[in-house]
PDB file of N, CA and C in Angstrom:
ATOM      1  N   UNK A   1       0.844  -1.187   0.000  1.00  0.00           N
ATOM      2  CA  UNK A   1       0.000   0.000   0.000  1.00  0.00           C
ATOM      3  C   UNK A   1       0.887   1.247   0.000  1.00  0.00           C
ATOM      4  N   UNK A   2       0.440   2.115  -0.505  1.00  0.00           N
ATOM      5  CA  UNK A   2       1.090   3.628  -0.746  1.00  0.00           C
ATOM      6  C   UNK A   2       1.358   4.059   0.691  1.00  0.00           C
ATOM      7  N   UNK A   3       2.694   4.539   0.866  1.00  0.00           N
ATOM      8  CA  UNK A   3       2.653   5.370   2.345  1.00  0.00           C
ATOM      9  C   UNK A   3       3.243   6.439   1.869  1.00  0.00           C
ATOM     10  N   UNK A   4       3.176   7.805   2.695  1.00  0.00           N
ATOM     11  CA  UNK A   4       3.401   9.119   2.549  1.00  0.00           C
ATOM     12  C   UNK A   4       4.041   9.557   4.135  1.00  0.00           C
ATOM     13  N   UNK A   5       4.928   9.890   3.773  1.00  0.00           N
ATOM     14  CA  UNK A   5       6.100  10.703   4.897  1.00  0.00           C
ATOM     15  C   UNK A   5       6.288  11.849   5.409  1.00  0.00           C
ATOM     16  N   UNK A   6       5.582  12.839   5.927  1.00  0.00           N
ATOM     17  CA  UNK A   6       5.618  14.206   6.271  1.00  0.00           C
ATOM     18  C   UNK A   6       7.449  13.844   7.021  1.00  0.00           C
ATOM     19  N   UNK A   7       7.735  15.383   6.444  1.00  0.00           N
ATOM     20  CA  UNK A   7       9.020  15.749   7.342  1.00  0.00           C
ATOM     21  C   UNK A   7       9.378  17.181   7.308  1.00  0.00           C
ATOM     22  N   UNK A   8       9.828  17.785   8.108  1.00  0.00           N
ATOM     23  CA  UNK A   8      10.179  19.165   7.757  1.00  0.00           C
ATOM     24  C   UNK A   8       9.625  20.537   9.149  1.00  0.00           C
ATOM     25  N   UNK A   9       8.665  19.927  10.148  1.00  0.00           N
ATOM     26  CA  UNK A   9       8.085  20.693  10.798  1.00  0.00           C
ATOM     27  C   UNK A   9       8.991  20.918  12.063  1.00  0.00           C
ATOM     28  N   UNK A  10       8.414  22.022  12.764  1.00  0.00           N
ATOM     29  CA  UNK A  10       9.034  22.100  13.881  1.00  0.00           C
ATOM     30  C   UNK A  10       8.820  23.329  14.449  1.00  0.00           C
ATOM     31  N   UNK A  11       9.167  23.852  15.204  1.00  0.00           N
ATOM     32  CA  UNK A  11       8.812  25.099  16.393  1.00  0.00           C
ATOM     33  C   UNK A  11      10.129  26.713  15.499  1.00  0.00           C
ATOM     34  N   UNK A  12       9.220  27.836  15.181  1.00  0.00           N
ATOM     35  CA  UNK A  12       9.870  28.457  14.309  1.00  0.00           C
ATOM     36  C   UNK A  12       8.866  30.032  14.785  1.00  0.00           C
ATOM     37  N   UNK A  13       9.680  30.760  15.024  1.00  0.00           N
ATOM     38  CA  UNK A  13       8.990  32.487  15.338  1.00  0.00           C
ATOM     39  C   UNK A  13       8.308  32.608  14.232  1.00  0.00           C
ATOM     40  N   UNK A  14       7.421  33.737  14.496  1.00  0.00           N
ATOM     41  CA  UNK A  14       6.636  34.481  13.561  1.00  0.00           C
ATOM     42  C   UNK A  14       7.615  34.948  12.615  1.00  0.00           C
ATOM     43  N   UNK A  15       6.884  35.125  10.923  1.00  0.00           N
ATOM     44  CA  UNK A  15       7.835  35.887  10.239  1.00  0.00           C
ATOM     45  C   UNK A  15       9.266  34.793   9.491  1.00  0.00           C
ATOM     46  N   UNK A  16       9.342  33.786   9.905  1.00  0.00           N
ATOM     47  CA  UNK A  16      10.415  32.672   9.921  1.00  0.00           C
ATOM     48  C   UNK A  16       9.852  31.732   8.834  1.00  0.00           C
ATOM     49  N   UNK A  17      10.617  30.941   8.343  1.00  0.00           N
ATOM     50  CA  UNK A  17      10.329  30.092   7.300  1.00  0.00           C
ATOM     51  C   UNK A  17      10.414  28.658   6.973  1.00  0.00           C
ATOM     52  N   UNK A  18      10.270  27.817   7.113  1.00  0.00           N
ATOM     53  CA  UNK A  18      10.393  26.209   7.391  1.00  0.00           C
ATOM     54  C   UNK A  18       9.421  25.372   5.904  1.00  0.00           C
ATOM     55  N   UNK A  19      10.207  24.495   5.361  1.00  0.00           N
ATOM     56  CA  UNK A  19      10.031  23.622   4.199  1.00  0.00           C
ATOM     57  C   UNK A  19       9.560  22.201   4.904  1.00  0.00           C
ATOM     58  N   UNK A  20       8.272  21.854   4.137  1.00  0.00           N
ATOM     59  CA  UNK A  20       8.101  20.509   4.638  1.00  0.00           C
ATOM     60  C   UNK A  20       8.042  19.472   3.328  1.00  0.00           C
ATOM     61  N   UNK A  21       8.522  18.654   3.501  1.00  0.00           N
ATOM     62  CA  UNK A  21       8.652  17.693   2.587  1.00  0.00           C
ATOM     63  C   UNK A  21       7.344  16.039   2.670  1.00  0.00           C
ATOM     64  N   UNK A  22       7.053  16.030   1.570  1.00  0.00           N
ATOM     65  CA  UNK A  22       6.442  14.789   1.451  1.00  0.00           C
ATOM     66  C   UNK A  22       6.797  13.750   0.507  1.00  0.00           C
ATOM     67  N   UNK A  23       6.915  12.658   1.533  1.00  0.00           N
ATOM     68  CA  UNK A  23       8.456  11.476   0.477  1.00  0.00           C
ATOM     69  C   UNK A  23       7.070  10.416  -0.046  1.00  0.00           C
ATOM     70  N   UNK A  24       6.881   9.959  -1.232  1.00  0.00           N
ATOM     71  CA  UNK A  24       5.906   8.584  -0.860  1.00  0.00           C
ATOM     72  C   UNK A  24       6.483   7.266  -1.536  1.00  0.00           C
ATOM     73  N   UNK A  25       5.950   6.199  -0.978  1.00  0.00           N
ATOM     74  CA  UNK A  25       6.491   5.009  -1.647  1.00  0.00           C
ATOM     75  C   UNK A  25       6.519   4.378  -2.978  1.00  0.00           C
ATOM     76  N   UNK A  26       5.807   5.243  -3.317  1.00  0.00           N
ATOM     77  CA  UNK A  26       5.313   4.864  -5.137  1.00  0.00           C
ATOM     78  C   UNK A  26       5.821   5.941  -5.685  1.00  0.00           C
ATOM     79  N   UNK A  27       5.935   5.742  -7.272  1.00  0.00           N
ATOM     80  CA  UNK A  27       6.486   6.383  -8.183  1.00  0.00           C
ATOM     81  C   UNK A  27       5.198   7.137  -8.633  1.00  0.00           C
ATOM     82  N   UNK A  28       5.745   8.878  -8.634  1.00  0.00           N
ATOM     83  CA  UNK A  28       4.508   9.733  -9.706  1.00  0.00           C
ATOM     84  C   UNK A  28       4.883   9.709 -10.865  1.00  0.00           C
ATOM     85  N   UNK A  29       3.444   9.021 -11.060  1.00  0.00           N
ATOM     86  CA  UNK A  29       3.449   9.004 -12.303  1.00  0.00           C
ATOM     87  C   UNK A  29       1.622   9.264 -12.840  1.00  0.00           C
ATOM     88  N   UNK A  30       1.228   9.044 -13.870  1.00  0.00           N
ATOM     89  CA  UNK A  30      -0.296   9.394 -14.349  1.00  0.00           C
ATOM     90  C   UNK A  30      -0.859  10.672 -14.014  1.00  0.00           C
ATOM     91  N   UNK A  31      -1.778  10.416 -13.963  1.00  0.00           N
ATOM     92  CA  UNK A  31      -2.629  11.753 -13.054  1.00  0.00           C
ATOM     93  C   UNK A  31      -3.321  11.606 -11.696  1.00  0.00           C
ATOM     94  N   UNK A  32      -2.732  12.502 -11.033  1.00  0.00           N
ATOM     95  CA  UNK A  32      -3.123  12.657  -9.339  1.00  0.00           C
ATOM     96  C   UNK A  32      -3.130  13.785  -9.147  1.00  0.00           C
ATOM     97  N   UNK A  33      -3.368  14.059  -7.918  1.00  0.00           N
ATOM     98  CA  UNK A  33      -3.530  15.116  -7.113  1.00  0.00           C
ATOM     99  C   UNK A  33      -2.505  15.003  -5.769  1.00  0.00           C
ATOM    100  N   UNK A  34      -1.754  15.926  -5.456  1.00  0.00           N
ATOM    101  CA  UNK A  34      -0.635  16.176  -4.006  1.00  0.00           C
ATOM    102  C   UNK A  34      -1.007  17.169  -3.151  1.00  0.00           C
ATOM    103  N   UNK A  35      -1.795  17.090  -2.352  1.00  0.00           N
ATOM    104  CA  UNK A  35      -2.197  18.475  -1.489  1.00  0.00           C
ATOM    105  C   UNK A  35      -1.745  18.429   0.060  1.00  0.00           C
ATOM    106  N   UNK A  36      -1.302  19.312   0.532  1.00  0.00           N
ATOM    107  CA  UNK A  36      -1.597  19.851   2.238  1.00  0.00           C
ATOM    108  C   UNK A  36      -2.669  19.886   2.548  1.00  0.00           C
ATOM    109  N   UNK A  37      -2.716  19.636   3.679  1.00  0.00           N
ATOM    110  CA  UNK A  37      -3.815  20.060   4.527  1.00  0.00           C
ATOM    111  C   UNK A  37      -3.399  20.167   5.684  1.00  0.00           C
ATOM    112  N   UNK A  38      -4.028  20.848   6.950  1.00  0.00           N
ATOM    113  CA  UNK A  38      -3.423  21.145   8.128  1.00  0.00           C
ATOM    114  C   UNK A  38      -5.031  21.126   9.110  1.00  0.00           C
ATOM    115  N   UNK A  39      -4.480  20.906  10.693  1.00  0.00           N
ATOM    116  CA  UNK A  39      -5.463  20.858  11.199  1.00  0.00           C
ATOM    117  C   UNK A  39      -5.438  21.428  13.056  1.00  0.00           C
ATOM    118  N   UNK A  40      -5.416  22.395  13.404  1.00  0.00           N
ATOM    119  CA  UNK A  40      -5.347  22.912  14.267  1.00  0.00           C
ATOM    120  C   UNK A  40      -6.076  22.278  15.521  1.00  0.00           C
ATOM    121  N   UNK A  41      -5.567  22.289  16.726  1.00  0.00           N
ATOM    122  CA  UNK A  41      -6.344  22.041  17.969  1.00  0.00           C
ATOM    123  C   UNK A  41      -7.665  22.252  18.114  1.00  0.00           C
ATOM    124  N   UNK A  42      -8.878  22.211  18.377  1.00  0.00           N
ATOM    125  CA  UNK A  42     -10.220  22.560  17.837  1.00  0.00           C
ATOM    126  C   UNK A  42     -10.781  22.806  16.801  1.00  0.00           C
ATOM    127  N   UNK A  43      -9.874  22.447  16.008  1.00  0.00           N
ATOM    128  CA  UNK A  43     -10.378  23.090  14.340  1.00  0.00           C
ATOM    129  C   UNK A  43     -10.591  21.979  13.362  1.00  0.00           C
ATOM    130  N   UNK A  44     -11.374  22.170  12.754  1.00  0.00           N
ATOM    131  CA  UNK A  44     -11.439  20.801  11.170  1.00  0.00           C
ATOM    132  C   UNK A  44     -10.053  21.303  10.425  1.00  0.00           C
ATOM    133  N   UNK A  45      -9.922  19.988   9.812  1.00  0.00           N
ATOM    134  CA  UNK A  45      -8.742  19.875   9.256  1.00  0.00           C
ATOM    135  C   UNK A  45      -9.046  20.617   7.709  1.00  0.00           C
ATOM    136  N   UNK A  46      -8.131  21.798   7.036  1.00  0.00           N
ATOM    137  CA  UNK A  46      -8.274  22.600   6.083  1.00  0.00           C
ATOM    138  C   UNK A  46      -7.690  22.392   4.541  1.00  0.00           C
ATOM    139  N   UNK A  47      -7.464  22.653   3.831  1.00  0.00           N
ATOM    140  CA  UNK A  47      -6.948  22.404   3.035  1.00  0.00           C
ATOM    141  C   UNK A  47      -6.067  23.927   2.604  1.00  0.00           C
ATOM    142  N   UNK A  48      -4.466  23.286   2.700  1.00  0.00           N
ATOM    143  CA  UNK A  48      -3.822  24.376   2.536  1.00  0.00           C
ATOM    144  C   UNK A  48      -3.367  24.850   0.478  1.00  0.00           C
ATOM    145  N   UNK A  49      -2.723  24.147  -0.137  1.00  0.00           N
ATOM    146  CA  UNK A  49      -2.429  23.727  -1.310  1.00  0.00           C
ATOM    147  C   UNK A  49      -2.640  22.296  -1.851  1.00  0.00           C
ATOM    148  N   UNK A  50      -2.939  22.628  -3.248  1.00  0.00           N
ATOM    149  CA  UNK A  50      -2.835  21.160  -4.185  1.00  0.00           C
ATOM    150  C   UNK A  50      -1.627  21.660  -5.178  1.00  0.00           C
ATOM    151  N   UNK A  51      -1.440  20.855  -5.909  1.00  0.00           N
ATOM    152  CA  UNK A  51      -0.415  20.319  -6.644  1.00  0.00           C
ATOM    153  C   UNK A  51      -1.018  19.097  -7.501  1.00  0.00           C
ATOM    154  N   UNK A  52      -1.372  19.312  -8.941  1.00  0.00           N
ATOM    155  CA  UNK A  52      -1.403  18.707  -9.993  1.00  0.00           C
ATOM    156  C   UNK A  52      -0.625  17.587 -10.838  1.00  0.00           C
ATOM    157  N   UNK A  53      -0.607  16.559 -11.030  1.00  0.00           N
ATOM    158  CA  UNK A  53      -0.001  15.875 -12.270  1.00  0.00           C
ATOM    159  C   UNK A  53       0.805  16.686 -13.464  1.00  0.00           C
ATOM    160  N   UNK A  54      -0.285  17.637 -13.872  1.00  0.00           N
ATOM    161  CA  UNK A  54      -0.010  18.755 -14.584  1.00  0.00           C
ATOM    162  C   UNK A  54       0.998  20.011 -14.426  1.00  0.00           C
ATOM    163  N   UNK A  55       1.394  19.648 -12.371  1.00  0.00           N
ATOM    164  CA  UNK A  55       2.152  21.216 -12.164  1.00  0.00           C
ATOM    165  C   UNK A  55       0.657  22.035 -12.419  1.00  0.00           C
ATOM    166  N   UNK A  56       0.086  21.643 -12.003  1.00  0.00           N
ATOM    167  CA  UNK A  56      -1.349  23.618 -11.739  1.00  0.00           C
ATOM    168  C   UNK A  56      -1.453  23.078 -10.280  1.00  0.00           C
ATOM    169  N   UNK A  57      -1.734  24.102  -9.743  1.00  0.00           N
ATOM    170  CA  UNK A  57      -1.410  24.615  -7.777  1.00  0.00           C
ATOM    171  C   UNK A  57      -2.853  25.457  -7.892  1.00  0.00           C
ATOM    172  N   UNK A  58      -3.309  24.865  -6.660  1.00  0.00           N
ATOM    173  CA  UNK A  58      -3.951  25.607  -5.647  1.00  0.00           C
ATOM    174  C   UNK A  58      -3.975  26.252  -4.439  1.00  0.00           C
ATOM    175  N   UNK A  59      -3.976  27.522  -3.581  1.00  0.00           N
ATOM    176  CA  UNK A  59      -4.175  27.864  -2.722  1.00  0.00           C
ATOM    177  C   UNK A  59      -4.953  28.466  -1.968  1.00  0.00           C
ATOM    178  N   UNK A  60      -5.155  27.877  -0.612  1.00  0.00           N
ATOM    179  CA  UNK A  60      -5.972  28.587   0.447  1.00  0.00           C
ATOM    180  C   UNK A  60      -5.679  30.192   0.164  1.00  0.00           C
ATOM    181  N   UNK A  61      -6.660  30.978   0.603  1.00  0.00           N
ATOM    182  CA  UNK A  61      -6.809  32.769   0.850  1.00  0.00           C
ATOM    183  C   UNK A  61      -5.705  32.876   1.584  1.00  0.00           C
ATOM    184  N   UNK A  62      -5.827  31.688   2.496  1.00  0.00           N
ATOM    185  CA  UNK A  62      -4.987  32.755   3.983  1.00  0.00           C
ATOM    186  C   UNK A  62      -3.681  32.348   3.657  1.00  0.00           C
ATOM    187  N   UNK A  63      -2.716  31.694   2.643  1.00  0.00           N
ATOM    188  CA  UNK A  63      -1.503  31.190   2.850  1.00  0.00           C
ATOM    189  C   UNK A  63      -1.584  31.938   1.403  1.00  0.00           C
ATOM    190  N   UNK A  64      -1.808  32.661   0.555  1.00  0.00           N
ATOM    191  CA  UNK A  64      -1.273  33.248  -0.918  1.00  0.00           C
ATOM    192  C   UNK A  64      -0.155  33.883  -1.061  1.00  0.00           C
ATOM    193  N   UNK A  65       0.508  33.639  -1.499  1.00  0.00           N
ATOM    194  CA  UNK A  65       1.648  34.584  -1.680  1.00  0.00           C
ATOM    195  C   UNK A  65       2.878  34.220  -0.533  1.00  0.00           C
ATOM    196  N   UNK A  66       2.191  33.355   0.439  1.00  0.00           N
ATOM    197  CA  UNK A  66       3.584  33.039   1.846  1.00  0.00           C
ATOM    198  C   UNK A  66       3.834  31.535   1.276  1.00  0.00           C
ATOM    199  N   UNK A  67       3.144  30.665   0.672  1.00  0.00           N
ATOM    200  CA  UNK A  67       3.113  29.504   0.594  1.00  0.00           C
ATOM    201  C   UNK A  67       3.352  29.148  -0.633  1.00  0.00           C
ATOM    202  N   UNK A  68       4.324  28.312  -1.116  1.00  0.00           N
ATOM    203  CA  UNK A  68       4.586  27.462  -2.679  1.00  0.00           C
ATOM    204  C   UNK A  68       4.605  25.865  -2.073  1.00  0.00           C
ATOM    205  N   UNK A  69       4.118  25.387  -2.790  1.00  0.00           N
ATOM    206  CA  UNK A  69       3.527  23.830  -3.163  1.00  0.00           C
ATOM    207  C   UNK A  69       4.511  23.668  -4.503  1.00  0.00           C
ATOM    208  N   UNK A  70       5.294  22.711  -4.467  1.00  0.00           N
ATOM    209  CA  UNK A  70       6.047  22.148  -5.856  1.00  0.00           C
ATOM    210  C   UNK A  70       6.278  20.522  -5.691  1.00  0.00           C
ATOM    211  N   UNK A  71       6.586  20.246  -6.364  1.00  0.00           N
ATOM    212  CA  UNK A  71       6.992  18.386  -6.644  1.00  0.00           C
ATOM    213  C   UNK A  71       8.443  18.597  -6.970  1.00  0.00           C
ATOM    214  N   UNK A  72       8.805  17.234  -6.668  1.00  0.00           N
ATOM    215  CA  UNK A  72      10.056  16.577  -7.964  1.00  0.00           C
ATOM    216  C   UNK A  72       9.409  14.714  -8.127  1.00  0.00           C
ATOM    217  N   UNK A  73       9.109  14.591  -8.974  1.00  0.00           N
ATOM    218  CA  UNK A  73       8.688  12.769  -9.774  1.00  0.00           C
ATOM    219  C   UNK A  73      10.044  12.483  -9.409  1.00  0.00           C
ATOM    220  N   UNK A  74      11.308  12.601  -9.746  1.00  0.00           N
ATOM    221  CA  UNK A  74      11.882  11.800  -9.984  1.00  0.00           C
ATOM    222  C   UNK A  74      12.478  11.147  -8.420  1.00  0.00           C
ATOM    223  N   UNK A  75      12.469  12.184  -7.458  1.00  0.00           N
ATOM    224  CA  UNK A  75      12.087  12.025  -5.954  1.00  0.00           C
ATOM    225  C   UNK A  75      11.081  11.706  -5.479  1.00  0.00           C
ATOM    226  N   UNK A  76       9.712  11.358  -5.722  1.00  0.00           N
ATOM    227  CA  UNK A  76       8.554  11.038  -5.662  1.00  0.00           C
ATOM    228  C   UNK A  76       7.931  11.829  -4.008  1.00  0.00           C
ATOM    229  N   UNK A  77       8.578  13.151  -4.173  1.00  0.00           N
ATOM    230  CA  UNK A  77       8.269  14.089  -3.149  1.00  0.00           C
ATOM    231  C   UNK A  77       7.829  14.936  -3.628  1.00  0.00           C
ATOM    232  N   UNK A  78       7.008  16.123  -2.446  1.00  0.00           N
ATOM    233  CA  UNK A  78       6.113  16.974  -2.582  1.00  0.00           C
ATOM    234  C   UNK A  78       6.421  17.570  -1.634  1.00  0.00           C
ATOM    235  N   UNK A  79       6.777  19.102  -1.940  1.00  0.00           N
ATOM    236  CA  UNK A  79       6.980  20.311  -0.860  1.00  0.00           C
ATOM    237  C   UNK A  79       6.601  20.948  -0.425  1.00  0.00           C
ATOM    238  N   UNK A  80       6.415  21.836   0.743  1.00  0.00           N
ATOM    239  CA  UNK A  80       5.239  22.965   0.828  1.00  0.00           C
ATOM    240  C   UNK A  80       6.575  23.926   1.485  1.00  0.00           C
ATOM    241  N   UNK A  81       7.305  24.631   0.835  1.00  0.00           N
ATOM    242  CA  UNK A  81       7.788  25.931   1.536  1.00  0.00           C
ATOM    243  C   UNK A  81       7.033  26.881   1.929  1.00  0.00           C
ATOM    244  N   UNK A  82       7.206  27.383   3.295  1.00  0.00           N
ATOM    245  CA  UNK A  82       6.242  28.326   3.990  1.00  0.00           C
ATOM    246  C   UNK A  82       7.219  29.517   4.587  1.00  0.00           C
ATOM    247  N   UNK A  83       6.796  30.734   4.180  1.00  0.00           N
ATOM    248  CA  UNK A  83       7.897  32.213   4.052  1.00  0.00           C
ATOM    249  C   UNK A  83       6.622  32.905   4.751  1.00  0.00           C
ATOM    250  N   UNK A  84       6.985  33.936   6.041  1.00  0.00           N
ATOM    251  CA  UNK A  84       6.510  34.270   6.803  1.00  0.00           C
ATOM    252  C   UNK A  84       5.621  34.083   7.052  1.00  0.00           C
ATOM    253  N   UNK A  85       6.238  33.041   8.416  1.00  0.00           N
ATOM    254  CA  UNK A  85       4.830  31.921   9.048  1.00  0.00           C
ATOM    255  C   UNK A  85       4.599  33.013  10.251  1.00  0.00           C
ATOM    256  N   UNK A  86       2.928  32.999  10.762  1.00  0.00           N
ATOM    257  CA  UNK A  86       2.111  33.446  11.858  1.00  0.00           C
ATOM    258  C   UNK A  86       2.078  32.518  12.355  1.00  0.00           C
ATOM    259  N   UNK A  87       1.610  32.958  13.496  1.00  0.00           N
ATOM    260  CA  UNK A  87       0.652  32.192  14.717  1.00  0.00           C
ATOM    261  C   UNK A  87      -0.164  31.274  14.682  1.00  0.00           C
ATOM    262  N   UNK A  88      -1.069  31.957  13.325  1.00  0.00           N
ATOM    263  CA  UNK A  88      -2.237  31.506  13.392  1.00  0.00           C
ATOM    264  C   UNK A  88      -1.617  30.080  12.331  1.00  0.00           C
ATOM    265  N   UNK A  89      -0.778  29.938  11.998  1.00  0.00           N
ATOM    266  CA  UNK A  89      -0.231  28.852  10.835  1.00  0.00           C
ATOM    267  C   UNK A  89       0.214  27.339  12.167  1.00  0.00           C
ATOM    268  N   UNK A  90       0.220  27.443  12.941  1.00  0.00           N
ATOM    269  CA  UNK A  90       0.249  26.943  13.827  1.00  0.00           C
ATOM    270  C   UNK A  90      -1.208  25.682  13.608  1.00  0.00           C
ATOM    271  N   UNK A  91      -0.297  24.287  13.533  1.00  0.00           N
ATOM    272  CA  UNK A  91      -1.306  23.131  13.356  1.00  0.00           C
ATOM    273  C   UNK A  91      -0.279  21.845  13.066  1.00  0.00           C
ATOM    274  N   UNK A  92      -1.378  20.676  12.620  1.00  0.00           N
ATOM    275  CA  UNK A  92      -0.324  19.210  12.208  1.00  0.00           C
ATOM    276  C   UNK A  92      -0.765  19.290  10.756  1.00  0.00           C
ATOM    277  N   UNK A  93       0.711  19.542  10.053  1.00  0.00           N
ATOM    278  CA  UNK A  93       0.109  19.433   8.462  1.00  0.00           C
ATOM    279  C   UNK A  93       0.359  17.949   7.937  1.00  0.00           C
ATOM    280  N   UNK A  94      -0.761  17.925   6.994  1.00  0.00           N
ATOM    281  CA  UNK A  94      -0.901  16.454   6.594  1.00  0.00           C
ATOM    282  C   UNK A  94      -0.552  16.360   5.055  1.00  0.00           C
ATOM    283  N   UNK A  95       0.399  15.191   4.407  1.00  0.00           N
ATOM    284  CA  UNK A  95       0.520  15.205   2.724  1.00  0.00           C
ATOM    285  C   UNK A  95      -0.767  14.546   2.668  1.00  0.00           C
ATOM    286  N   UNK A  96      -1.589  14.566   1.289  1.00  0.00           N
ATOM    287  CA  UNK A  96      -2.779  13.467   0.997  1.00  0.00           C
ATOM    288  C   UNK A  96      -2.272  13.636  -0.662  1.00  0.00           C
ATOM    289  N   UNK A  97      -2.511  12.115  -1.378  1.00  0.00           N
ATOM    290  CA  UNK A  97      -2.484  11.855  -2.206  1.00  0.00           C
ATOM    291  C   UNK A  97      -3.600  10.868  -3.247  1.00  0.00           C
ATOM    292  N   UNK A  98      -4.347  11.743  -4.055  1.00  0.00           N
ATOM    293  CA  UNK A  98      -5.280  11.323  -4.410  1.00  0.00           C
ATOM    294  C   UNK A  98      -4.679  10.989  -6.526  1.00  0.00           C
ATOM    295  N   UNK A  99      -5.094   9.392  -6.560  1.00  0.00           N
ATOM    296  CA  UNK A  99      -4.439   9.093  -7.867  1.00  0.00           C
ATOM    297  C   UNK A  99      -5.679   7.796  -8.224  1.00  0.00           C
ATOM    298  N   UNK A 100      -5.727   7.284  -9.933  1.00  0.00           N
ATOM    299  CA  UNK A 100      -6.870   6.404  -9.625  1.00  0.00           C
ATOM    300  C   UNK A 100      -6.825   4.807  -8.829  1.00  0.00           C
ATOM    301  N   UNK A 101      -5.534   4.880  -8.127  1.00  0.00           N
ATOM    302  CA  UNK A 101      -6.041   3.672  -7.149  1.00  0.00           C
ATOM    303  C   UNK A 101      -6.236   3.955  -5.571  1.00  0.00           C
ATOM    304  N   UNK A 102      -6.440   5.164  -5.106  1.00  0.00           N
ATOM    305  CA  UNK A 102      -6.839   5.492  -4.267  1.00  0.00           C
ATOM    306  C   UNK A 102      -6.726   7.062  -3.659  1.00  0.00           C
ATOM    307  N   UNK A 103      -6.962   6.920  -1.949  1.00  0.00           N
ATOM    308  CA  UNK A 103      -6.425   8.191  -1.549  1.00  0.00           C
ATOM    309  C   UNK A 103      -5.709   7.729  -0.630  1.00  0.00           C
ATOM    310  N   UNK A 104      -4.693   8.395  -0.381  1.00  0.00           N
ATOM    311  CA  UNK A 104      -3.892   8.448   0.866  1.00  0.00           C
ATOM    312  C   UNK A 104      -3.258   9.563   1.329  1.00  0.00           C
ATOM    313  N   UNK A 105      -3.204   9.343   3.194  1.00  0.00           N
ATOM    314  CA  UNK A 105      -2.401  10.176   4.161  1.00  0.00           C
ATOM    315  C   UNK A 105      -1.784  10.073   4.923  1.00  0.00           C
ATOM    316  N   UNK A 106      -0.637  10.714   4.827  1.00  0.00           N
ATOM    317  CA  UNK A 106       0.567  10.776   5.873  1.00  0.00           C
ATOM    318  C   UNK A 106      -0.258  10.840   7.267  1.00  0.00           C
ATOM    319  N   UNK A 107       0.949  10.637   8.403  1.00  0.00           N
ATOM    320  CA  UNK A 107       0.627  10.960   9.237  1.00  0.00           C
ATOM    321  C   UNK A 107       0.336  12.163  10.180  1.00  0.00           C
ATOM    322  N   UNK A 108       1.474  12.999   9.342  1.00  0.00           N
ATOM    323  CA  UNK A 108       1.266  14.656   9.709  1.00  0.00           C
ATOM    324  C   UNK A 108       3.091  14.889  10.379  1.00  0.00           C
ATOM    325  N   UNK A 109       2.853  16.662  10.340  1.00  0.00           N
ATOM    326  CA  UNK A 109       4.021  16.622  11.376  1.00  0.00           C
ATOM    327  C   UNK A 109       3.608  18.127  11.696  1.00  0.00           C
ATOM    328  N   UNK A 110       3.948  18.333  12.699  1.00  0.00           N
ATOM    329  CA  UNK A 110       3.536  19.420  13.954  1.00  0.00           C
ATOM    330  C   UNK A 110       4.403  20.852  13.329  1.00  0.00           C
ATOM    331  N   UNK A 111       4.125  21.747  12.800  1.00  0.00           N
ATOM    332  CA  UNK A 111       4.590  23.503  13.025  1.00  0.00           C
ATOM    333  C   UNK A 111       3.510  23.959  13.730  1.00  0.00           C
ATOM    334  N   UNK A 112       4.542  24.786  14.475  1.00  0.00           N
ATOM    335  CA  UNK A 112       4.485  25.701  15.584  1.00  0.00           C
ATOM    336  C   UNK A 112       5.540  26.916  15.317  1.00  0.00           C
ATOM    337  N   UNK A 113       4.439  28.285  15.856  1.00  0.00           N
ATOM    338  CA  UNK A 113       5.142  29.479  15.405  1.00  0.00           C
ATOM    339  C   UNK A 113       4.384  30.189  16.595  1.00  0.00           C
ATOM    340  N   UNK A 114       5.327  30.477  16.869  1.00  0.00           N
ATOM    341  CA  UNK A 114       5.614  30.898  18.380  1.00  0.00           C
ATOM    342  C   UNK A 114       6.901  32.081  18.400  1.00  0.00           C
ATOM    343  N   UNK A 115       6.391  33.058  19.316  1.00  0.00           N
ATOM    344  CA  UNK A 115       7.837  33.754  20.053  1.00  0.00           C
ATOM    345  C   UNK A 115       8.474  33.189  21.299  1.00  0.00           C
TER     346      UNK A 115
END
């Protein structure tokens, strides 16, 4: 079965910048979908960026312009660089990978932005 690897999180001030990486066990290839999502302490879990087969990206309102979503296939990873992180960015972000033999999700990994 497909597994997906969050890595990259960790405790980082406001304004500060931290790359998270998503490794998975299968090769991209066809057409899928690579998205973030994140999910805060009391909160439903959101959807931050997608990432296309195609290379076309989506983003949440609240992360535009702070947030890039990119791939590399030949690494069968998926990135989310994040350039002046808030407070409010504070949650467990999750990789999900949607392709036609299924969906799947990482387990997550914890940013925190804090002074």
């Amino acid at each position: 079965q497909v597994q997906l690897v969050e890595s990259g999180g960790g405790l980082v001030q406001p304004g500060g910048s931290l790359r998270l990486s998503c490794a998975a066990s299968e090769s991209l290839f066809g057409t899928y979908v690579m998205g973030w999502y994140r999910q805060a302490p009391g909160k439903q879990r959101e959807l931050v960026a997608t990432i296309t087969s195609g290379d076309s990206t989506n983003y949440a309102d609240s992360v535009k312009g702070r947030f890039t979503i990119s791939k590399n296939n030949a690494k069968n990873a998926v990135y989310l660089q994040m350039n002046s992180l808030k407070p409010e960015d504070t949650a467990i972000y999750y990789c999900k990978m949607v392709y036609s033999r299924g969906v799947h999700w990482g387990q997550g990994t914890q940013v925190t932005v804090s002074s």
